[in-house]
Protein backbone atom coordinates (compact mmCIF):
# COMPACT_ATOMS: atom_id res chain seq x y z
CA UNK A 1 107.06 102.96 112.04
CA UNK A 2 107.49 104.91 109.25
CA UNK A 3 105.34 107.12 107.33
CA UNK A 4 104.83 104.70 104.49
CA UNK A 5 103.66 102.06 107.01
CA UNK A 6 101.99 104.50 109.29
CA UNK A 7 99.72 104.94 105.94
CA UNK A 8 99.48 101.58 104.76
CA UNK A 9 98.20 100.31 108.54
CA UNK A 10 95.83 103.19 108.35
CA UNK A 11 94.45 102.34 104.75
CA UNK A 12 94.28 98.71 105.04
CA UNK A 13 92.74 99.47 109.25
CA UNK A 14 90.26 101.73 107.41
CA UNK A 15 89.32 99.40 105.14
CA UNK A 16 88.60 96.88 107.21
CA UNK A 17 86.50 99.50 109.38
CA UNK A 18 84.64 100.14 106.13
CA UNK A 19 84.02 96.52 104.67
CA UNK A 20 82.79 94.78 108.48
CA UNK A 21 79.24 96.25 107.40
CA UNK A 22 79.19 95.29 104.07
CA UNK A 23 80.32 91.23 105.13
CA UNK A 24 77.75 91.57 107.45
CA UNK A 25 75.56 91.25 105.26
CA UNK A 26 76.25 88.78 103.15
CA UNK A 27 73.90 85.39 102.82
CA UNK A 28 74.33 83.26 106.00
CA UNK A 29 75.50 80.24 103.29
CA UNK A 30 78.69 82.69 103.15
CA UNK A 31 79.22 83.24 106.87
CA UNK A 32 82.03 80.47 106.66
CA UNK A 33 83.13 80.61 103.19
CA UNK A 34 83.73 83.50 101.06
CA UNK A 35 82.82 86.33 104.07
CA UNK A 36 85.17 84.53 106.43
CA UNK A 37 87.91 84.46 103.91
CA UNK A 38 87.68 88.33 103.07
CA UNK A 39 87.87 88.83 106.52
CA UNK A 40 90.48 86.88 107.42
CA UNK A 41 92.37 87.97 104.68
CA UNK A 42 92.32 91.59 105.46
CA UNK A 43 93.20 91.17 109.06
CA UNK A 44 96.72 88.66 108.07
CA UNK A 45 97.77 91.76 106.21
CA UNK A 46 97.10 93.97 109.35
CA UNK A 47 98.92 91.50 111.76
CA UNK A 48 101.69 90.63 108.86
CA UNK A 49 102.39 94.43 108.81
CA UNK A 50 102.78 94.64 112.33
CA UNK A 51 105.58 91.92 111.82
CA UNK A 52 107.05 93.70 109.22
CA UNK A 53 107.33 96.37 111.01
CA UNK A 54 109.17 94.43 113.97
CA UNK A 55 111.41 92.47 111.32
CA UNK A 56 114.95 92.78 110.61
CA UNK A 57 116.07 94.67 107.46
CA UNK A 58 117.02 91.48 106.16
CA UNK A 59 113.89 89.67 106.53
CA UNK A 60 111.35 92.51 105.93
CA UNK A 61 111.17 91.32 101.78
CA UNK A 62 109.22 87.71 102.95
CA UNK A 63 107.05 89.80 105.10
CA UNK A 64 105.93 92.53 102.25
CA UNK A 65 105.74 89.72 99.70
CA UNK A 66 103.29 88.24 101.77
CA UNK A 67 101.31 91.03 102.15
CA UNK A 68 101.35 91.24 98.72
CA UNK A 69 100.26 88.34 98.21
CA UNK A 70 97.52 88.62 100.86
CA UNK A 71 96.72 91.93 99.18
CA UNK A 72 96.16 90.19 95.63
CA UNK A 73 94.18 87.54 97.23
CA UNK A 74 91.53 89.97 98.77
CA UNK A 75 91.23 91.68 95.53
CA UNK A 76 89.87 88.74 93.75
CA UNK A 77 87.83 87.59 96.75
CA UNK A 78 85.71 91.02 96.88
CA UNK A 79 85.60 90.95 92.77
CA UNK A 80 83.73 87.05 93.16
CA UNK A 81 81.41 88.95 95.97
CA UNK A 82 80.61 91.43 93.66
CA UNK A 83 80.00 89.41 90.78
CA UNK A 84 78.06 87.34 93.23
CA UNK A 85 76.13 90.44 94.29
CA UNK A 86 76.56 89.63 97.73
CA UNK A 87 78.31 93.76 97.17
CA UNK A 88 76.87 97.07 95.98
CA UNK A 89 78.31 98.75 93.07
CA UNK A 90 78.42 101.61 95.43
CA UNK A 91 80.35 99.85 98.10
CA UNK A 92 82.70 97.81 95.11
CA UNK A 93 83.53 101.31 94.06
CA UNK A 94 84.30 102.61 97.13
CA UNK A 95 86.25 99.54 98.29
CA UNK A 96 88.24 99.99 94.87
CA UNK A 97 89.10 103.43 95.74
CA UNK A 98 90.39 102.59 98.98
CA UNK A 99 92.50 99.12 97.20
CA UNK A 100 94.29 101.17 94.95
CA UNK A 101 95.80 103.52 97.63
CA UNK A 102 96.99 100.46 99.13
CA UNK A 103 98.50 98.67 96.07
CA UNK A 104 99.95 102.04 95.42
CA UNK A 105 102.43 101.83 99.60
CA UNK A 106 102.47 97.83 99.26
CA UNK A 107 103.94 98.62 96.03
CA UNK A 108 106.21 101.32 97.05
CA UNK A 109 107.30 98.98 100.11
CA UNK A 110 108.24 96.32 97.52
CA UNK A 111 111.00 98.63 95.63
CA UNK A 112 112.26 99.73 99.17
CA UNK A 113 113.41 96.47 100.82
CA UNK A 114 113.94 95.36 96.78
């Protein structure tokens, strides 16, 4: 694994570490809805960037795409939750903090297999 991905597994891992707290506590009427979603959605980029890195040159744009993609998704799932309230400001700004670190390798993996 390169360094790029080394990073990117360990921002998007952290970030995961950081948010489990935070969806914890969201209304039990989200349990299976919006908190299940975020969730899921952060762990398909983990796994997808585990097959990325165990893809073929060739096919390693589908897999970063996706991420993207997965990576766009969460960002306007935790904006609804914070709009919703169901996240502090504190933790929003936080979580932003860590997000744009990661848009910032996803996006540098994107010219690379570009």
């Amino acid at each position: 694994m390169d360094k790029v991905k080394f990073l990117l597994y360990n921002e998007i891992y952290n970030l995961y570490i950081f948010l489990y707290p935070t969806l914890a506590r969201f209304p039990k009427s989200e349990k299976f809805t919006l908190r299940k979603s975020i969730d899921e959605t952060v762990l398909d980029m983990l796994i997808t960037l585990e097959r990325y890195t165990k893809t073929k040159y060739k096919d390693k744009s589908s897999q970063i795409r996706k991420i993207s993609y997965l990576f766009d998704k969460f960002k306007v799932l935790l904006k609804i939750s914070k709009d919703l309230n169901f996240i502090s400001i504190n933790n929003y700004a936080v979580i932003v903090e860590k997000y744009e670190i990661i848009g910032k390798l996803i996006g540098g993996l994107l010219k690379k297999v570009d």
